[in-house]
PDB file of N, CA and C in Angstrom:
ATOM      1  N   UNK A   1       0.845  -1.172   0.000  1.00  0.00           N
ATOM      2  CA  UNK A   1       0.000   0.000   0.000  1.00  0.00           C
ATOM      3  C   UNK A   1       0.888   1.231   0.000  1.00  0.00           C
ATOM      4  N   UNK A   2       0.702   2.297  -1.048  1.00  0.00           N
ATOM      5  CA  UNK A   2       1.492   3.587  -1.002  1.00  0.00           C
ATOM      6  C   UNK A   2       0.674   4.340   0.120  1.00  0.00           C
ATOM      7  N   UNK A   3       1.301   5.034   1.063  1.00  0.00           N
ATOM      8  CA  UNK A   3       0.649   6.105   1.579  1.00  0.00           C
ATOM      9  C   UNK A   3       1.203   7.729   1.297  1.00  0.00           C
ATOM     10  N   UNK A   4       0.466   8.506   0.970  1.00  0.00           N
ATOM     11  CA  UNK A   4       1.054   9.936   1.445  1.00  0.00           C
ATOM     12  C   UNK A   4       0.026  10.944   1.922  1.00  0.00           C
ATOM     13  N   UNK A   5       1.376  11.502   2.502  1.00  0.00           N
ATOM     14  CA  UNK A   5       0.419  12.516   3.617  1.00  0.00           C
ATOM     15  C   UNK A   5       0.796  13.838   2.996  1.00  0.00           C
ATOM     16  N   UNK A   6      -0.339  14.580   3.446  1.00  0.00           N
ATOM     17  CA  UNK A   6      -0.593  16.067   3.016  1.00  0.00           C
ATOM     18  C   UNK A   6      -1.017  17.090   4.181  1.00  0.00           C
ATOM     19  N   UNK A   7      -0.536  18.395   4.556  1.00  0.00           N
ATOM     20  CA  UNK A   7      -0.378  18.809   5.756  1.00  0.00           C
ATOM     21  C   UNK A   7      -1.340  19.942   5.077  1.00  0.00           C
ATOM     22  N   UNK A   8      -2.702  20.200   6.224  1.00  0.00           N
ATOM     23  CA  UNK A   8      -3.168  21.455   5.608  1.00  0.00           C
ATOM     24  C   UNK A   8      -3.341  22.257   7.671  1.00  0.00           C
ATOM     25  N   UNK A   9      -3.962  23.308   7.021  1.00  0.00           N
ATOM     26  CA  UNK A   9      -4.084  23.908   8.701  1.00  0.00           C
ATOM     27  C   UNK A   9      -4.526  23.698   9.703  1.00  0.00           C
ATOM     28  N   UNK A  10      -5.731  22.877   9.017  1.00  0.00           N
ATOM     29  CA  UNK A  10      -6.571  21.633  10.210  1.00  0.00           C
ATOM     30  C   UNK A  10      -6.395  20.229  10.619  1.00  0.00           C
ATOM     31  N   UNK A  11      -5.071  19.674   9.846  1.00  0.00           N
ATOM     32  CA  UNK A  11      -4.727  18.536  10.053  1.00  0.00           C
ATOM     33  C   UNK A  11      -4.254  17.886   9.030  1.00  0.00           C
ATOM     34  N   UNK A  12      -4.057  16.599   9.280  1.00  0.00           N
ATOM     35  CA  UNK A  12      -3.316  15.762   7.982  1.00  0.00           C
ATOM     36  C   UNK A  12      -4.197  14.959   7.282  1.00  0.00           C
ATOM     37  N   UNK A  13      -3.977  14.796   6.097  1.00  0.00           N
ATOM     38  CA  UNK A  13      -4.778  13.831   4.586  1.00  0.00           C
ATOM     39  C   UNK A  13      -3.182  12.767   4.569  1.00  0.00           C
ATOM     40  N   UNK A  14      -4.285  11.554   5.080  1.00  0.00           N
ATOM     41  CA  UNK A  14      -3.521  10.699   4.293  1.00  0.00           C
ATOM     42  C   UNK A  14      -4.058  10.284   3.302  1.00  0.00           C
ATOM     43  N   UNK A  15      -3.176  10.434   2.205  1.00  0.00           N
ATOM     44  CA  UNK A  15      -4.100   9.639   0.822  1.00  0.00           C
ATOM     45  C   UNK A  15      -3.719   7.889   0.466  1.00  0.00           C
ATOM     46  N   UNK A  16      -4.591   6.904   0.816  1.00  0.00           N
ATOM     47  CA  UNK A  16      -4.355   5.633   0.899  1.00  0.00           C
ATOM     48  C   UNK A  16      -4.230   5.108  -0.736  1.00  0.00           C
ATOM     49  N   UNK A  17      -3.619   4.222  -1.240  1.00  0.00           N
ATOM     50  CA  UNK A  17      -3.872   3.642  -2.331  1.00  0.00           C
ATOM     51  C   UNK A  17      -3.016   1.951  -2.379  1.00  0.00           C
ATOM     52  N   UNK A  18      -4.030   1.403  -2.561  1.00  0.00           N
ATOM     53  CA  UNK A  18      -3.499  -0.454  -2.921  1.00  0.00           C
ATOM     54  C   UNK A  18      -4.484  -1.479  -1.548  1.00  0.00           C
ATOM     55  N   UNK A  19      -4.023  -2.111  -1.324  1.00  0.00           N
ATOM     56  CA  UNK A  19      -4.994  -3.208  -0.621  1.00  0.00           C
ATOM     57  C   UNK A  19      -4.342  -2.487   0.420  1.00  0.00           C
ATOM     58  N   UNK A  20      -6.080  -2.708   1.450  1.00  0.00           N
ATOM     59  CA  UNK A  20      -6.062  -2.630   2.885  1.00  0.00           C
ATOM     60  C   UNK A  20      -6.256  -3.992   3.391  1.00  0.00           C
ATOM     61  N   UNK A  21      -5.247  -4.989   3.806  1.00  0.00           N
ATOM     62  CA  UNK A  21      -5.202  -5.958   4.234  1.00  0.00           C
ATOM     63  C   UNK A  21      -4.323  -6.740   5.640  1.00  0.00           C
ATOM     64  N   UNK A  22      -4.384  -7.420   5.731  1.00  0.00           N
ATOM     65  CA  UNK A  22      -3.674  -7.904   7.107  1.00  0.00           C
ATOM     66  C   UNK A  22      -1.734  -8.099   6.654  1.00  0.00           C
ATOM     67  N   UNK A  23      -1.665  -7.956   5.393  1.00  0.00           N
ATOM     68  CA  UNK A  23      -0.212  -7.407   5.147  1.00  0.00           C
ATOM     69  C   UNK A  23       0.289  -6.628   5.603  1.00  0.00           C
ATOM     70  N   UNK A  24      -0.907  -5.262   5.344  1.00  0.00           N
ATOM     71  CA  UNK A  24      -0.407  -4.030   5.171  1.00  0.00           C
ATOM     72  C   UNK A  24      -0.755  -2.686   6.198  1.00  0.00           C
ATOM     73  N   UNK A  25      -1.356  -4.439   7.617  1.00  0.00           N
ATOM     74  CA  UNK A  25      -1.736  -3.112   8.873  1.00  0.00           C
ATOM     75  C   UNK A  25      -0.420  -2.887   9.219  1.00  0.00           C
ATOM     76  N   UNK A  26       0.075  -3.804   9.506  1.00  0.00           N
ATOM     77  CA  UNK A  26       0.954  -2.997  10.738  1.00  0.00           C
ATOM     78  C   UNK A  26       2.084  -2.141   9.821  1.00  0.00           C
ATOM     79  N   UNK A  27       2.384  -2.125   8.164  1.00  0.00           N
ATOM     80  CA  UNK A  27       2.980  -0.686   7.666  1.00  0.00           C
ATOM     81  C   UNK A  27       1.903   0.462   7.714  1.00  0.00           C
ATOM     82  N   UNK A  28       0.476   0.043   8.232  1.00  0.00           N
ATOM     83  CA  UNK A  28      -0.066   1.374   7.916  1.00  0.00           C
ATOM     84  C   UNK A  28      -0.018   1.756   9.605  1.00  0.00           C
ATOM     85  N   UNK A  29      -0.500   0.922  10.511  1.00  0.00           N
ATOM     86  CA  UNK A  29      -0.711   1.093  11.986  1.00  0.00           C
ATOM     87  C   UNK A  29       0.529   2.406  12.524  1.00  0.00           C
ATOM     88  N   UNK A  30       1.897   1.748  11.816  1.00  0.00           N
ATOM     89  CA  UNK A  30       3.265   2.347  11.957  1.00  0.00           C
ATOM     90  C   UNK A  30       3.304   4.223  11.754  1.00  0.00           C
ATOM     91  N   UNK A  31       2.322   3.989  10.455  1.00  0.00           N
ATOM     92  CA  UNK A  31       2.205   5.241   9.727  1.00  0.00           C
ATOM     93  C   UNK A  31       1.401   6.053  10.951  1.00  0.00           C
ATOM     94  N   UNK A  32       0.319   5.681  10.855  1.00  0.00           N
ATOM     95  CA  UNK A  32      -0.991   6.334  10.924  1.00  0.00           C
ATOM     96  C   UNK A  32      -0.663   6.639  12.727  1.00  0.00           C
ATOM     97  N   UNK A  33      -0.274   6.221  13.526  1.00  0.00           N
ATOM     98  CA  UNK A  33      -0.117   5.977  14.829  1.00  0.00           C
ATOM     99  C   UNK A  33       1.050   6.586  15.336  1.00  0.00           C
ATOM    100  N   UNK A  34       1.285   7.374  16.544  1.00  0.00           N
ATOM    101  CA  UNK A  34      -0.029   7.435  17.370  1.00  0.00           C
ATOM    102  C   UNK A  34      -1.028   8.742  16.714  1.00  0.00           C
ATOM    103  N   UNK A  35      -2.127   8.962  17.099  1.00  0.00           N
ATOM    104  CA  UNK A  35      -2.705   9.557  16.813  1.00  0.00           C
ATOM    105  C   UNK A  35      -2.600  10.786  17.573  1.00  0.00           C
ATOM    106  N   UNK A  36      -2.281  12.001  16.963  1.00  0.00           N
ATOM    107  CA  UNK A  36      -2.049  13.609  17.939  1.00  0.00           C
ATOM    108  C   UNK A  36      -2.868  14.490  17.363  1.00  0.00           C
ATOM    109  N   UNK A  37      -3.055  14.510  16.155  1.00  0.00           N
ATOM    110  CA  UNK A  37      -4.011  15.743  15.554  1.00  0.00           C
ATOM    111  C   UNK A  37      -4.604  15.215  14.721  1.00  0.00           C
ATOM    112  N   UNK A  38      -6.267  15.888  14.205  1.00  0.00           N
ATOM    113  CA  UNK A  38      -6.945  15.856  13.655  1.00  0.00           C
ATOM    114  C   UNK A  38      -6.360  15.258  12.471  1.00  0.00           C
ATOM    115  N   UNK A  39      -7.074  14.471  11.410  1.00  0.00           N
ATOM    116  CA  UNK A  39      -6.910  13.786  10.257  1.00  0.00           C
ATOM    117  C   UNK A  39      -7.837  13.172   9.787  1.00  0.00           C
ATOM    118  N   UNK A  40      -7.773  13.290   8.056  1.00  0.00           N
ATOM    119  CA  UNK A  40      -8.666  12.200   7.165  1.00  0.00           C
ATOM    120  C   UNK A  40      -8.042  10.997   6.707  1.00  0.00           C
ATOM    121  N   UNK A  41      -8.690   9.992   6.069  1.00  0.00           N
ATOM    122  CA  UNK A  41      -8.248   8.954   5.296  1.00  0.00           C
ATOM    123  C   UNK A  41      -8.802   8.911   4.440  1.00  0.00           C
ATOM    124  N   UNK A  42      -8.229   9.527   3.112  1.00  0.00           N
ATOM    125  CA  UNK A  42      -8.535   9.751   1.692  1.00  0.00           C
ATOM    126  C   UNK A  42      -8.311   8.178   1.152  1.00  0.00           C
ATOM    127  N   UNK A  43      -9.543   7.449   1.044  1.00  0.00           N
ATOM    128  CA  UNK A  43      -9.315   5.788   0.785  1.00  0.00           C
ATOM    129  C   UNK A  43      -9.833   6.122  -0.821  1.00  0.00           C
ATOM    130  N   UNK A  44      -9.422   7.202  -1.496  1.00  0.00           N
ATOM    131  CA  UNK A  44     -10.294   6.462  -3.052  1.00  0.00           C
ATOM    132  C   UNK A  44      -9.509   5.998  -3.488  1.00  0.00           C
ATOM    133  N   UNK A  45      -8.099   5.496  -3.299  1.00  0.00           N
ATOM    134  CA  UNK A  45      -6.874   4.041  -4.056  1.00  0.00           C
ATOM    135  C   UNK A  45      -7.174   3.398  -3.587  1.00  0.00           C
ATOM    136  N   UNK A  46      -8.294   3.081  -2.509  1.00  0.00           N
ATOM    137  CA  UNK A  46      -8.308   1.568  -1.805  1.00  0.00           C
ATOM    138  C   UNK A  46      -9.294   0.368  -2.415  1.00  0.00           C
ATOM    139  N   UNK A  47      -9.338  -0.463  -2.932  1.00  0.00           N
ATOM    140  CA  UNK A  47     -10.002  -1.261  -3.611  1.00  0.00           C
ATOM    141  C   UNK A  47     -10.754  -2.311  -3.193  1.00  0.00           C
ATOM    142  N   UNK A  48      -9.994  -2.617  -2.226  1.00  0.00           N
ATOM    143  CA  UNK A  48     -10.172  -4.124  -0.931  1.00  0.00           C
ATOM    144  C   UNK A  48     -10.136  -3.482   0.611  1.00  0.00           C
ATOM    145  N   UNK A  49     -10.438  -3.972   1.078  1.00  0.00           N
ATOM    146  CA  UNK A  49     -10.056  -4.551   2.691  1.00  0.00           C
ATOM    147  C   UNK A  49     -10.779  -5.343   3.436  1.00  0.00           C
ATOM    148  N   UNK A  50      -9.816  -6.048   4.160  1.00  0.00           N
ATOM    149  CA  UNK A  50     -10.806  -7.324   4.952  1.00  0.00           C
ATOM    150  C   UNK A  50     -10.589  -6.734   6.366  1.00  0.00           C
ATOM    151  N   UNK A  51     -10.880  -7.544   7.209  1.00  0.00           N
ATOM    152  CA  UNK A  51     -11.340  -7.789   8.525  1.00  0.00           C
ATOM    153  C   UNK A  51      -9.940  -7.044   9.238  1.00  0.00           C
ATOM    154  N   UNK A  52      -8.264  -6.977   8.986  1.00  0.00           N
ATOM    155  CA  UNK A  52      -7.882  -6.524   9.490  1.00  0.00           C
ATOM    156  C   UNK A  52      -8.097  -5.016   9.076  1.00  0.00           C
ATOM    157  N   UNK A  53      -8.158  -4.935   7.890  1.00  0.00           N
ATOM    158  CA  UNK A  53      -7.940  -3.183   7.489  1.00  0.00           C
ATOM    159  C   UNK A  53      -9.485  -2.742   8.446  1.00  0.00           C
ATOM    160  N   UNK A  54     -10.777  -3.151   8.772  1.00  0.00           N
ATOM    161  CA  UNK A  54     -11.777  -2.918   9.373  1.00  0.00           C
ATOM    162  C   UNK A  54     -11.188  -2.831  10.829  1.00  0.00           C
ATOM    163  N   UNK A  55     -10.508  -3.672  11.562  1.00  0.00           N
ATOM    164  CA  UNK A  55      -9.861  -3.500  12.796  1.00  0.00           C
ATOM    165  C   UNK A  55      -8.954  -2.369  12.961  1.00  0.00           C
ATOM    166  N   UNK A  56      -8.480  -1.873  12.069  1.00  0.00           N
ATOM    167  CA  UNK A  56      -7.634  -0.927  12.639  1.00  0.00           C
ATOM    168  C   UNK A  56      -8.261   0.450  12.526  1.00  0.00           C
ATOM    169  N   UNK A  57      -9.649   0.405  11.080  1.00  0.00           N
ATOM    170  CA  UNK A  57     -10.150   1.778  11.112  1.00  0.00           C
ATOM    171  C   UNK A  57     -10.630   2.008  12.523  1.00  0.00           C
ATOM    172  N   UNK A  58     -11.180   0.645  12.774  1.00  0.00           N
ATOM    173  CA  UNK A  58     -11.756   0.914  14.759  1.00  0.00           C
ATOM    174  C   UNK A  58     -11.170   1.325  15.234  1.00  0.00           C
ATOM    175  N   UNK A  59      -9.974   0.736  15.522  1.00  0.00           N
ATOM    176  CA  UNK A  59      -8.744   0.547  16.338  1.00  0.00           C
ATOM    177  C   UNK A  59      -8.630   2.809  16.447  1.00  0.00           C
ATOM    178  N   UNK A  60      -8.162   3.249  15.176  1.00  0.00           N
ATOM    179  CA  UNK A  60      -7.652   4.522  14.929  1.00  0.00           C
ATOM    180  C   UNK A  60      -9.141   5.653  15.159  1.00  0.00           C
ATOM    181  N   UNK A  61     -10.366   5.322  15.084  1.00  0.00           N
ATOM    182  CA  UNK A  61     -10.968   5.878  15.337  1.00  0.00           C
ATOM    183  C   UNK A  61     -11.319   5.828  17.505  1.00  0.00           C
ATOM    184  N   UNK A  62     -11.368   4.452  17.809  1.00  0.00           N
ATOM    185  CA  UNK A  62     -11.492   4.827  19.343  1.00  0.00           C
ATOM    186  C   UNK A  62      -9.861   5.459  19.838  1.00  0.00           C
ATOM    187  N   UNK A  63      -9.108   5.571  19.366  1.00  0.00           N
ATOM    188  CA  UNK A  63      -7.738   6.425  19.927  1.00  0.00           C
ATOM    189  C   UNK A  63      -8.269   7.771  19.479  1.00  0.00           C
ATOM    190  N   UNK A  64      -8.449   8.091  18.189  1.00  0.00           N
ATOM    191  CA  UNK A  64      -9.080   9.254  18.058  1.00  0.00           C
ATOM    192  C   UNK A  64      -9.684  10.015  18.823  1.00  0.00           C
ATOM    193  N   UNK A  65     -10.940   9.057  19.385  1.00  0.00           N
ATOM    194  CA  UNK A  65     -12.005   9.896  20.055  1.00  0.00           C
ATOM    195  C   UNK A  65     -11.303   9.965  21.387  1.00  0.00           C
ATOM    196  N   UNK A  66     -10.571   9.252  22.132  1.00  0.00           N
ATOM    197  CA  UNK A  66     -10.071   8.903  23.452  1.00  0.00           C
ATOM    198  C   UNK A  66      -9.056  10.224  23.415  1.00  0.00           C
ATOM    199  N   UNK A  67      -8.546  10.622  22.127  1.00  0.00           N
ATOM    200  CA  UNK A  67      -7.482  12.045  22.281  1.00  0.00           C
ATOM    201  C   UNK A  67      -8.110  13.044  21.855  1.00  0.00           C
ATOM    202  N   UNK A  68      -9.765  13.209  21.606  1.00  0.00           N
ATOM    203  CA  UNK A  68      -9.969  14.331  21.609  1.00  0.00           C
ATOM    204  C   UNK A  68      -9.423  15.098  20.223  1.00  0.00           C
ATOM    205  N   UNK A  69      -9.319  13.958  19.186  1.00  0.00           N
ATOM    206  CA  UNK A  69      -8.631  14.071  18.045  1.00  0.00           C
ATOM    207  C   UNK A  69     -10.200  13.903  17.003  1.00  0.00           C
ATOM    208  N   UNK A  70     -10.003  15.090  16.075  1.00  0.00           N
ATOM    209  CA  UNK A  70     -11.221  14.383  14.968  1.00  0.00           C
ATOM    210  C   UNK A  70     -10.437  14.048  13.659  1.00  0.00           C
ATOM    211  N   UNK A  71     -11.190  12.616  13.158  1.00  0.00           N
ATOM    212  CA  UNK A  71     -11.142  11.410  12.445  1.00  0.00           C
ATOM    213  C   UNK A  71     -12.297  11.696  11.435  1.00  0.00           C
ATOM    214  N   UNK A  72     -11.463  11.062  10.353  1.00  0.00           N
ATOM    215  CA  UNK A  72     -13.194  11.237   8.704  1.00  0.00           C
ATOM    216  C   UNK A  72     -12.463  10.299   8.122  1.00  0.00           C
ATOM    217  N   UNK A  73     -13.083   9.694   7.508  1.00  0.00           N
ATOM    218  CA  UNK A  73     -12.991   8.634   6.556  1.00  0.00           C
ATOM    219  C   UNK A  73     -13.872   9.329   5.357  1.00  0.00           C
ATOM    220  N   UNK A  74     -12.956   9.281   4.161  1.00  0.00           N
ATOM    221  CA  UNK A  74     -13.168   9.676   3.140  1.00  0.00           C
ATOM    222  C   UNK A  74     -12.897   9.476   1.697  1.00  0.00           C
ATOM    223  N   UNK A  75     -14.245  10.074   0.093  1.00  0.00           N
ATOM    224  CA  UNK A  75     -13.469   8.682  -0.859  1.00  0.00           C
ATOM    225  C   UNK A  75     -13.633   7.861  -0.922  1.00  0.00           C
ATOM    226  N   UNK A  76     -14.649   7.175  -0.415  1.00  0.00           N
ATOM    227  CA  UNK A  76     -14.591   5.521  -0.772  1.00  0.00           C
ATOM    228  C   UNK A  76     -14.992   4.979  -1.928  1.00  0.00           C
ATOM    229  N   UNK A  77     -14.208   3.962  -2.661  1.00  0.00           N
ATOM    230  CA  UNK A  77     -14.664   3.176  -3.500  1.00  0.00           C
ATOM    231  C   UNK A  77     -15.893   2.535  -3.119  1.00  0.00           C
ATOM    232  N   UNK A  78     -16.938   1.727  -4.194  1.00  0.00           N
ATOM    233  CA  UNK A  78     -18.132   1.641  -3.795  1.00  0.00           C
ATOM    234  C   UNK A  78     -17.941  -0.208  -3.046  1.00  0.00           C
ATOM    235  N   UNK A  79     -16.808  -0.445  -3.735  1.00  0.00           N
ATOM    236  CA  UNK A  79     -16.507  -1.613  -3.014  1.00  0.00           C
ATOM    237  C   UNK A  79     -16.167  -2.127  -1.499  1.00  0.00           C
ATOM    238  N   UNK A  80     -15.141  -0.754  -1.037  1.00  0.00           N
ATOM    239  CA  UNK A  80     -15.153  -1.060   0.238  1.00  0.00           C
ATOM    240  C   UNK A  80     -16.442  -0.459   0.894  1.00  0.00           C
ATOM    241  N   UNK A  81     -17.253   0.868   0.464  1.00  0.00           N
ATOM    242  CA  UNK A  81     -18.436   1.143   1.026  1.00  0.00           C
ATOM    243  C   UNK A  81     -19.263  -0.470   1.588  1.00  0.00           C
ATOM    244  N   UNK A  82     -19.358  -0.882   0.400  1.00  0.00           N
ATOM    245  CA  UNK A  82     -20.179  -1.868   0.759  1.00  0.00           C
ATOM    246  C   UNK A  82     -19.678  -3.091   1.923  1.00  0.00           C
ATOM    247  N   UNK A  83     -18.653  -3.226   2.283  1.00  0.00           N
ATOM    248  CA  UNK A  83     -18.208  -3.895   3.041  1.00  0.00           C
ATOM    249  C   UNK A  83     -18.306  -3.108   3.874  1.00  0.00           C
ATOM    250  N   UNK A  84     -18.066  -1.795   4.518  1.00  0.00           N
ATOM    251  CA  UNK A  84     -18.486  -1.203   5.830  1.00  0.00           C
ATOM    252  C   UNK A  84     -20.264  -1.521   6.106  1.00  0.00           C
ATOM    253  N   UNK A  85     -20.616  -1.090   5.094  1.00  0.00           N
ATOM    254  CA  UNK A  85     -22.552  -1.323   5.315  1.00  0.00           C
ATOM    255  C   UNK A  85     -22.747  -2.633   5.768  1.00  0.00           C
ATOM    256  N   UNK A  86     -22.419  -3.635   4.854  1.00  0.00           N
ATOM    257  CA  UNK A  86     -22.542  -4.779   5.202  1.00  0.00           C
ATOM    258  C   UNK A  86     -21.860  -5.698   7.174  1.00  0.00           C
ATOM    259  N   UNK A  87     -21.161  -4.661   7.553  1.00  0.00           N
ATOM    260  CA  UNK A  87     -20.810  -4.853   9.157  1.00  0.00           C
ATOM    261  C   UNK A  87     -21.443  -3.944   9.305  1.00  0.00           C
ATOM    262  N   UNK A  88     -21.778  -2.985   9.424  1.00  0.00           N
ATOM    263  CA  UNK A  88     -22.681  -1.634   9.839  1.00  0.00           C
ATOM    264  C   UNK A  88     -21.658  -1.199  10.502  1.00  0.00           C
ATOM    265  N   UNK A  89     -20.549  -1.045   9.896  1.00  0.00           N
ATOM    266  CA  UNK A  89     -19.116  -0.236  10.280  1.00  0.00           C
ATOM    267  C   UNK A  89     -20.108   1.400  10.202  1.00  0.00           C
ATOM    268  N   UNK A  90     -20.347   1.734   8.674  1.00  0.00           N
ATOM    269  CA  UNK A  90     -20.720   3.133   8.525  1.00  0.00           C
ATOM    270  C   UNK A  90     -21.578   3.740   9.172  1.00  0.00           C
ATOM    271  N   UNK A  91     -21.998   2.680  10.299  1.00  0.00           N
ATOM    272  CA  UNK A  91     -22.996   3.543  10.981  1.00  0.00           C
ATOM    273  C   UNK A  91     -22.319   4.031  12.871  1.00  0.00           C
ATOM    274  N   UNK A  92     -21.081   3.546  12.582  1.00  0.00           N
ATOM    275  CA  UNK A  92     -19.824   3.728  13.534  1.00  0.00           C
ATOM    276  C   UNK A  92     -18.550   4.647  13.187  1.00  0.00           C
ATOM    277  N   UNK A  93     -17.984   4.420  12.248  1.00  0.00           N
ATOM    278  CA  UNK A  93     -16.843   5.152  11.688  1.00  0.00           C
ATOM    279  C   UNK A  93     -17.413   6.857  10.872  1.00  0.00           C
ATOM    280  N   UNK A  94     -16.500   7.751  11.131  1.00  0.00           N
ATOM    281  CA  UNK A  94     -16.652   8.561  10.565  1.00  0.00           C
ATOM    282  C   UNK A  94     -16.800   8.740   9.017  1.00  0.00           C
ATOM    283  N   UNK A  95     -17.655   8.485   8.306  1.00  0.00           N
ATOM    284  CA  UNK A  95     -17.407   8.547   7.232  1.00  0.00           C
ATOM    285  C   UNK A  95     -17.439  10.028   6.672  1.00  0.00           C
ATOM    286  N   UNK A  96     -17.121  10.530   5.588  1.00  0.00           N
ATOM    287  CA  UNK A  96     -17.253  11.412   5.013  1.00  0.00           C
ATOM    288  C   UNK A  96     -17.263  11.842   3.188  1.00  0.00           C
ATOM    289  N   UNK A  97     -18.074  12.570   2.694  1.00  0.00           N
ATOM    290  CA  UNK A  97     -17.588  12.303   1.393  1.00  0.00           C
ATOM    291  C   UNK A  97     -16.410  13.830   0.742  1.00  0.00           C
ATOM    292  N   UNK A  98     -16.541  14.874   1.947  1.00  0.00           N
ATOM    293  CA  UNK A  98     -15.507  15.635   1.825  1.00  0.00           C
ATOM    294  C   UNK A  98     -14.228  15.285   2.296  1.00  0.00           C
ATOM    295  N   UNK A  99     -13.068  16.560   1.782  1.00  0.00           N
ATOM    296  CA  UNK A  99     -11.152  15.363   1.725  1.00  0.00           C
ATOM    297  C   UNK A  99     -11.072  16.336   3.247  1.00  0.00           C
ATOM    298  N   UNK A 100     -11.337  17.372   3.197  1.00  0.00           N
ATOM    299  CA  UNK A 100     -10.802  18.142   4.259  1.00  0.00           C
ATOM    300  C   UNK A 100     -11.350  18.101   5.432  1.00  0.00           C
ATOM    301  N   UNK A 101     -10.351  18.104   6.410  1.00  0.00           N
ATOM    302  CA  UNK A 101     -10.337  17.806   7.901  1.00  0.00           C
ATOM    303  C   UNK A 101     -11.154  18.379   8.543  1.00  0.00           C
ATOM    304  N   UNK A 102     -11.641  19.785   8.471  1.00  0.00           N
ATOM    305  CA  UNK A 102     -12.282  20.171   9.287  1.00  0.00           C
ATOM    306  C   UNK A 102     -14.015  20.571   8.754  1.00  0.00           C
ATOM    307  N   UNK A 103     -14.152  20.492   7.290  1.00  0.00           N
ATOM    308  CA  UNK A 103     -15.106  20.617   6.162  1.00  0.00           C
ATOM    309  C   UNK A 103     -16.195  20.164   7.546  1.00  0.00           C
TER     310      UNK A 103
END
C-alpha cells in the first residue's frame, strides 16, 4: 500500500492507495499511529479490505475519540463502502464524502 500525507491547517490527509489488508496493517498502523491531531483517510486508491484493514479503522478511530482528536474517513470506493454497510461499520466510523479535515 502507497501512503502519502498532506499537511493542511486543520490537520493531515492521508491519501491511501493499494490493498487494505492484514499485510499491510501494521505498515499502515506504523504510519498512521499514534494519533495527535486531527486527520482524514482519503481511501479512493483503496479497492479491498478485509477484517484486518476494518480492525484498525476501529482501532484509529477509538484512539481518536479517546485524544480528543477528529477522524473522517473519506473517498470511498463503492466496493469497500459496501463492506463497511454490510458490518454496519458506517454507521460507527466517521465517514465522510468531503477530503478536508475540518469541512
Amino acid at each position: 500500500m502507497d501512503i502519502n500525507r498532506t499537511t493542511q491547517a486543520d490537520g493531515l490527509i492521508y491519501h491511501l492507495r493499494g490493498r487494505f489488508d492484514a499485510h499491510e496493517v501494521a505498515k499502515l498502523k506504523g504510519t498512521l499511529e499514534p494519533v495527535s491531531q486531527n486527520f482524514s483517510l482519503d481511501m479512493q486508491g483503496v479497492n479491498f479490505i478485509d477484517s484486518s484493514g476494518l480492525a484498525l479503522l476501529v482501532s484509529l478511530y477509538k484512539k481518536a475519540r479517546e485524544a480528543n482528536v477528529d477522524m473522517k474517513i473519506c473517498n470511498l470506493q463503492d466496493t469497500v463502502k459496501v463492506i463497511l454497510e454490510v458490518t454496519k461499520l458506517d454507521m460507527v466510523l466517521p465517514l465522510d464524502n468531503r477530503q478536508k479535515v475540518g469541512s
